[in-house]
Protein backbone atom coordinates (compact mmCIF):
# COMPACT_ATOMS: atom_id res chain seq x y z
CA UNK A 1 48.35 73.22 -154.91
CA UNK A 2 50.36 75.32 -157.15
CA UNK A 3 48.90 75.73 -161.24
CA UNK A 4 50.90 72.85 -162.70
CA UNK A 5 50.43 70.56 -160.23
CA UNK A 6 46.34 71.46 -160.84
CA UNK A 7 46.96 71.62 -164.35
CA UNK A 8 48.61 67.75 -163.81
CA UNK A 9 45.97 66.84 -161.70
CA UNK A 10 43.06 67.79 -164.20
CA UNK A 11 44.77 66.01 -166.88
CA UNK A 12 45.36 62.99 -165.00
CA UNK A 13 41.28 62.97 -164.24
CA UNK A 14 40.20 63.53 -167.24
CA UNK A 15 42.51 60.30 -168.78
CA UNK A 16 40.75 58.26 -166.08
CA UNK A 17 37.34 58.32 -167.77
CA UNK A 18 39.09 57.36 -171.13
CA UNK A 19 41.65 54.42 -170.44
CA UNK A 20 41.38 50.94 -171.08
CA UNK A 21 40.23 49.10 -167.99
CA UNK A 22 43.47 48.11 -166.45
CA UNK A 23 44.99 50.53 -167.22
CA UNK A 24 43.76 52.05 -164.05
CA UNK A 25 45.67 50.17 -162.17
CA UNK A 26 48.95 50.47 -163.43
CA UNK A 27 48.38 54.40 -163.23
CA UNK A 28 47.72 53.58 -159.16
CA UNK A 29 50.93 52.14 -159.07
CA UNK A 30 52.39 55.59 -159.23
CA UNK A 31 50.77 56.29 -156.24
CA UNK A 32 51.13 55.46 -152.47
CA UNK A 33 47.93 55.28 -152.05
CA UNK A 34 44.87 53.08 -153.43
CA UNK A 35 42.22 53.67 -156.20
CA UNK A 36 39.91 53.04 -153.19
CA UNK A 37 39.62 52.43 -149.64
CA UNK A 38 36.38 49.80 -150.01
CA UNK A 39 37.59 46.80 -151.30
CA UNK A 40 35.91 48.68 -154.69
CA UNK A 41 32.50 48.74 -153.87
CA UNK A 42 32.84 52.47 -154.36
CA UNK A 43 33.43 51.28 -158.23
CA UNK A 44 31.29 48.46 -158.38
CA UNK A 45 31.52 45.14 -157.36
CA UNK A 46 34.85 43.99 -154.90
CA UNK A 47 36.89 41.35 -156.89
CA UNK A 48 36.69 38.65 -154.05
CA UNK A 49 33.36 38.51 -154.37
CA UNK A 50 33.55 36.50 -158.00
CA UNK A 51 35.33 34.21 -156.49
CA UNK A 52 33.12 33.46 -153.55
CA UNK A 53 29.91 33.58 -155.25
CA UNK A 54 31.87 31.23 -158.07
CA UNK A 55 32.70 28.84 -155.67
CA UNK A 56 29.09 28.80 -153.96
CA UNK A 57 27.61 28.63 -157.29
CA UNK A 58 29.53 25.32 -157.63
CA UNK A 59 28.75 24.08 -154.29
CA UNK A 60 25.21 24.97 -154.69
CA UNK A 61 23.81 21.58 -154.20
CA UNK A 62 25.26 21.05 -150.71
CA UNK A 63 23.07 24.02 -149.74
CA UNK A 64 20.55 22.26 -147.73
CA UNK A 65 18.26 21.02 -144.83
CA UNK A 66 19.30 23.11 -141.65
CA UNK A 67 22.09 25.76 -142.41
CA UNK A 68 23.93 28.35 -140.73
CA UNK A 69 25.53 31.28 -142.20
CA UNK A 70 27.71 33.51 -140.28
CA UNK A 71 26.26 37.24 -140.28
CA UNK A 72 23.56 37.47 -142.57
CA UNK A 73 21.76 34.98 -144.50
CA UNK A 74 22.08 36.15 -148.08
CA UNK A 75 24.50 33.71 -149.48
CA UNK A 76 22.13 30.91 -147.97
CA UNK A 77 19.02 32.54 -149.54
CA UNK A 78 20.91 33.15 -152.72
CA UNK A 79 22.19 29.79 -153.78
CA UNK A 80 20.04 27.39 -151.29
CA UNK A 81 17.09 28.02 -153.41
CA UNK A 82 14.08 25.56 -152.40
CA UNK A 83 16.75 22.80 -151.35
CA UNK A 84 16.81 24.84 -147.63
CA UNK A 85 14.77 23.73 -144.72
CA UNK A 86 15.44 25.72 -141.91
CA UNK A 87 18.18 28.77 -141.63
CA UNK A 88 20.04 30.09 -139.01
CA UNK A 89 22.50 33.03 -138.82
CA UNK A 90 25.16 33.25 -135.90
CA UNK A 91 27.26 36.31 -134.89
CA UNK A 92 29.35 37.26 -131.78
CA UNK A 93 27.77 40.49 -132.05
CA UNK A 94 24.43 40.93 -130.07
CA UNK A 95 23.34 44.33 -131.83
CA UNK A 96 23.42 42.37 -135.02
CA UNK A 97 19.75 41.95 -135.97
CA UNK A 98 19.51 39.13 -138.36
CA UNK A 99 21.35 37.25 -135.99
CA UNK A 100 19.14 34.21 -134.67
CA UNK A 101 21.88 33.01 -132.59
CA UNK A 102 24.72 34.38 -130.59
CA UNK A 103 28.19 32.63 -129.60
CA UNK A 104 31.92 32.40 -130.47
CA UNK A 105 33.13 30.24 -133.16
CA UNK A 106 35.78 29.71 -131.46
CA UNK A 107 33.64 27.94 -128.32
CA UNK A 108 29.53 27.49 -129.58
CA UNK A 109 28.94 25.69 -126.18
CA UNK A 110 24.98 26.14 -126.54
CA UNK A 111 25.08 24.95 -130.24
CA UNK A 112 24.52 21.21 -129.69
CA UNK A 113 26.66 19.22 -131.90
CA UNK A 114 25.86 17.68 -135.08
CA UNK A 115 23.35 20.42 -136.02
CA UNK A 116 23.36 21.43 -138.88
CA UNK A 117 23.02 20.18 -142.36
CA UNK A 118 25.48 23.04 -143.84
CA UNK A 119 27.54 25.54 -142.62
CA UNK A 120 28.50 28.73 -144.66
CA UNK A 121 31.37 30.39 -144.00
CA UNK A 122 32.88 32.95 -146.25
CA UNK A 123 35.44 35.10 -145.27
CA UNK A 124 34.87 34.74 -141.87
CA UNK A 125 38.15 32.30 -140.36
CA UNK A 126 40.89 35.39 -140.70
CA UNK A 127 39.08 37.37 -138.19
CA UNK A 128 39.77 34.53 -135.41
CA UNK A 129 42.59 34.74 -133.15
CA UNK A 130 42.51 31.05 -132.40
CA UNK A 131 41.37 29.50 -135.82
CA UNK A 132 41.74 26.27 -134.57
CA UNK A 133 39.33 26.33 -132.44
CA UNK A 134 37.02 27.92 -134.91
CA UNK A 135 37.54 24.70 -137.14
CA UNK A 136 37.18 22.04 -134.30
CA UNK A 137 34.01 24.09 -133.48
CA UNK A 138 32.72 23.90 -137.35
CA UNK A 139 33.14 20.31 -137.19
CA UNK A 140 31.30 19.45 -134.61
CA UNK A 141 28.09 21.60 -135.13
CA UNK A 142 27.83 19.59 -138.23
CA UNK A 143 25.70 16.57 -138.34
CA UNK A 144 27.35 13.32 -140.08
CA UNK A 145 26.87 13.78 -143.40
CA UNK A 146 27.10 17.85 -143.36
CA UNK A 147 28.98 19.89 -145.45
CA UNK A 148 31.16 22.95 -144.94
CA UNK A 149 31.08 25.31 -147.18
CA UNK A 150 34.06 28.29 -145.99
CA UNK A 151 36.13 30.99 -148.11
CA UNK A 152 39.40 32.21 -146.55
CA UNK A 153 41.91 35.48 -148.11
CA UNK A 154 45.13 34.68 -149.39
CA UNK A 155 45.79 38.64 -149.61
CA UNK A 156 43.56 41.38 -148.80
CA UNK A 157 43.94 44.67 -147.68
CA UNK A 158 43.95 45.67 -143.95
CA UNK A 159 41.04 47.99 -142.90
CA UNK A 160 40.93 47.54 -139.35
CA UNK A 161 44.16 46.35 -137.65
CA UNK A 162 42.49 45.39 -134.47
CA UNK A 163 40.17 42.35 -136.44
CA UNK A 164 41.95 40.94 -139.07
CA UNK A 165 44.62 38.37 -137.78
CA UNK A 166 45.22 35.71 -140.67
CA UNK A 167 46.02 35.14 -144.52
CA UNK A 168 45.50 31.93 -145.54
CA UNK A 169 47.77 29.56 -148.30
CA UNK A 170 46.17 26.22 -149.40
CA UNK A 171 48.57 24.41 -147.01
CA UNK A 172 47.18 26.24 -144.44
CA UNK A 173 43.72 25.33 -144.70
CA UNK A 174 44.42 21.93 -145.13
CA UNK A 175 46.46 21.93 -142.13
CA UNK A 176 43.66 23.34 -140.02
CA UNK A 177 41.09 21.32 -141.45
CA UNK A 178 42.93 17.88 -141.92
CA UNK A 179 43.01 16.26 -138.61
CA UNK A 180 38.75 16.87 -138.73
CA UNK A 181 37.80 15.88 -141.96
CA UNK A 182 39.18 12.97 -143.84
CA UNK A 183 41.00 13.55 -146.98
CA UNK A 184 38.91 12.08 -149.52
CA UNK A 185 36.04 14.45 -148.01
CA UNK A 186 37.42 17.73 -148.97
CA UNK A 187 38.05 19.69 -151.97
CA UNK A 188 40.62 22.86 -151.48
CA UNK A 189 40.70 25.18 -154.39
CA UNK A 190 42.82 28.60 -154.66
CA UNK A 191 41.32 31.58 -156.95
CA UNK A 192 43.22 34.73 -158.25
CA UNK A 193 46.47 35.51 -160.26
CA UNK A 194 48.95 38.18 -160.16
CA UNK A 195 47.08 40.79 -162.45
CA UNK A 196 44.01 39.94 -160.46
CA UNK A 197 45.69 39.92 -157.05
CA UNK A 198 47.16 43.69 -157.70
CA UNK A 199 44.05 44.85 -158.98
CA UNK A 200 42.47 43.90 -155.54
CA UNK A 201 45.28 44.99 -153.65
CA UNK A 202 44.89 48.23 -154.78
CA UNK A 203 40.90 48.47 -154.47
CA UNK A 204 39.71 48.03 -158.47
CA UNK A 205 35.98 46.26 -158.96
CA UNK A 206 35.57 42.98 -161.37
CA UNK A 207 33.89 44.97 -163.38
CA UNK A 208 37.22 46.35 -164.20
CA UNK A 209 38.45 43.10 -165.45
CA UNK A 210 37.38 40.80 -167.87
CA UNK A 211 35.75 37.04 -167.35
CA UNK A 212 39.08 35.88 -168.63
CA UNK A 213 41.25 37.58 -166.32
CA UNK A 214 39.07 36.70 -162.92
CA UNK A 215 38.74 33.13 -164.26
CA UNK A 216 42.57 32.45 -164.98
CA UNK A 217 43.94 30.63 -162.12
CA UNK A 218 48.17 30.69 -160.90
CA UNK A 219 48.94 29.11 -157.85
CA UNK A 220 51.95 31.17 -157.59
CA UNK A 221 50.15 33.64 -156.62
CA UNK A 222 46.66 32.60 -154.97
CA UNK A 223 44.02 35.45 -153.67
CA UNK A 224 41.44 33.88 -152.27
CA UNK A 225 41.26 29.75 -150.66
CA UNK A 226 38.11 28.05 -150.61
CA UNK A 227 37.00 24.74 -149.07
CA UNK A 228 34.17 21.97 -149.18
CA UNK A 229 34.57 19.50 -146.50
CA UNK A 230 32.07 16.90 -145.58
CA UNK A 231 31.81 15.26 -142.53
């Protein structure tokens, strides 16, 4: 690095501690590469995350009986308060600890069906080569009456090429989803705008934006794709 490129380099850092903050992100766009390679959490909190945790903060009351939760059970613990009975977490992965039960979504043949009382799902569906399956599967764990509770990516960066298979649109999901559950049974929202979306993209935190700007929803350009669905 030769002394004006340092000398640009230094100035550039030092602006960073002082902008405004979005302005961050349109000084990334100069770049080819991101603020940061962890979704943010290397700045605080990722921006996806508002819009789960929003959505499960609305859909709190369905949290209840028997659940499952896909990979850990914090989400259940968090918003399932006293109204939970009995949890269960499920992963594929056998080294995975707070896992009380093992199996593919995409074929649970020990899970018996109609099971559970809620399923939780976030983020979970675009990491499923045969999706499908996944769904049929999450209906039919569910007892009659049981609500799914799942969060899908519109966009999202890429970190490993050899998981993530899917994007989702709010077509999509109610494709998948609306040959199980019956129309009037499940609510599809989309989360995100442009200025949001970016700032994702290129790996800001929602502490970088305001309430205002994670709140504002455009379905022109949708980040994130949540359903409730109720069997």
């Amino acid at each position: 690095m030769n002394i004006l490129m340092y000398a640009a380099w230094a100035v550039r850092a030092k602006m960073m501690r002082f902008i405004k903050p979005n302005e961050s992100y349109w000084l990334a766009t100069k770049s080819l590469e991101p603020i940061s390679m962890k979704f943010g959490y290397d700045r605080g909190t990722p921006i996806d995350r508002y819009w789960i945790e929003s959505f499960l903060e609305k859909n709190k009351q369905y949290i209840k009986g028997h659940c499952l939760e896909v990979t850990d059970s914090a989400y259940t613990i968090r918003f399932g308060e006293d109204r939970v009975k009995k949890m269960d977490v499920l992963d594929i992965d056998t080294s995975n600890k707070k896992a009380t039960l093992y199996g593919d979504l995409r074929n649970l043949k020990d899970i018996p069906s109609n099971s559970f009382d809620t399923l939780v799902m976030t983020h979970v569906l675009g990491i499923i080569d045969d999706c499908q399956s996944a769904a049929n599967e999450c209906y039919r764990i569910l007892k009659p009456g049981g609500t799914l509770l799942l969060t899908v990516s519109s966009i999202s960066p890429t970190r490993d090429m050899d998981l993530n298979c899917w994007r989702f649109s709010i077509p999509a999901i109610k494709y998948l989803f609306g040959s199980l559950f019956k129309e009037k049974n499940m609510d599809i929202q989309g989360y995100g705008n442009v200025l949001a979306g970016q700032c994702f993209w290129v790996g800001m935190s929602q502490e970088e934006l305001t309430k205002k700007q994670l709140d504002f929803v455009d379905p022109r350009f949708t980040c994130l794709v949540s359903l409730r669905a109720t069997k």
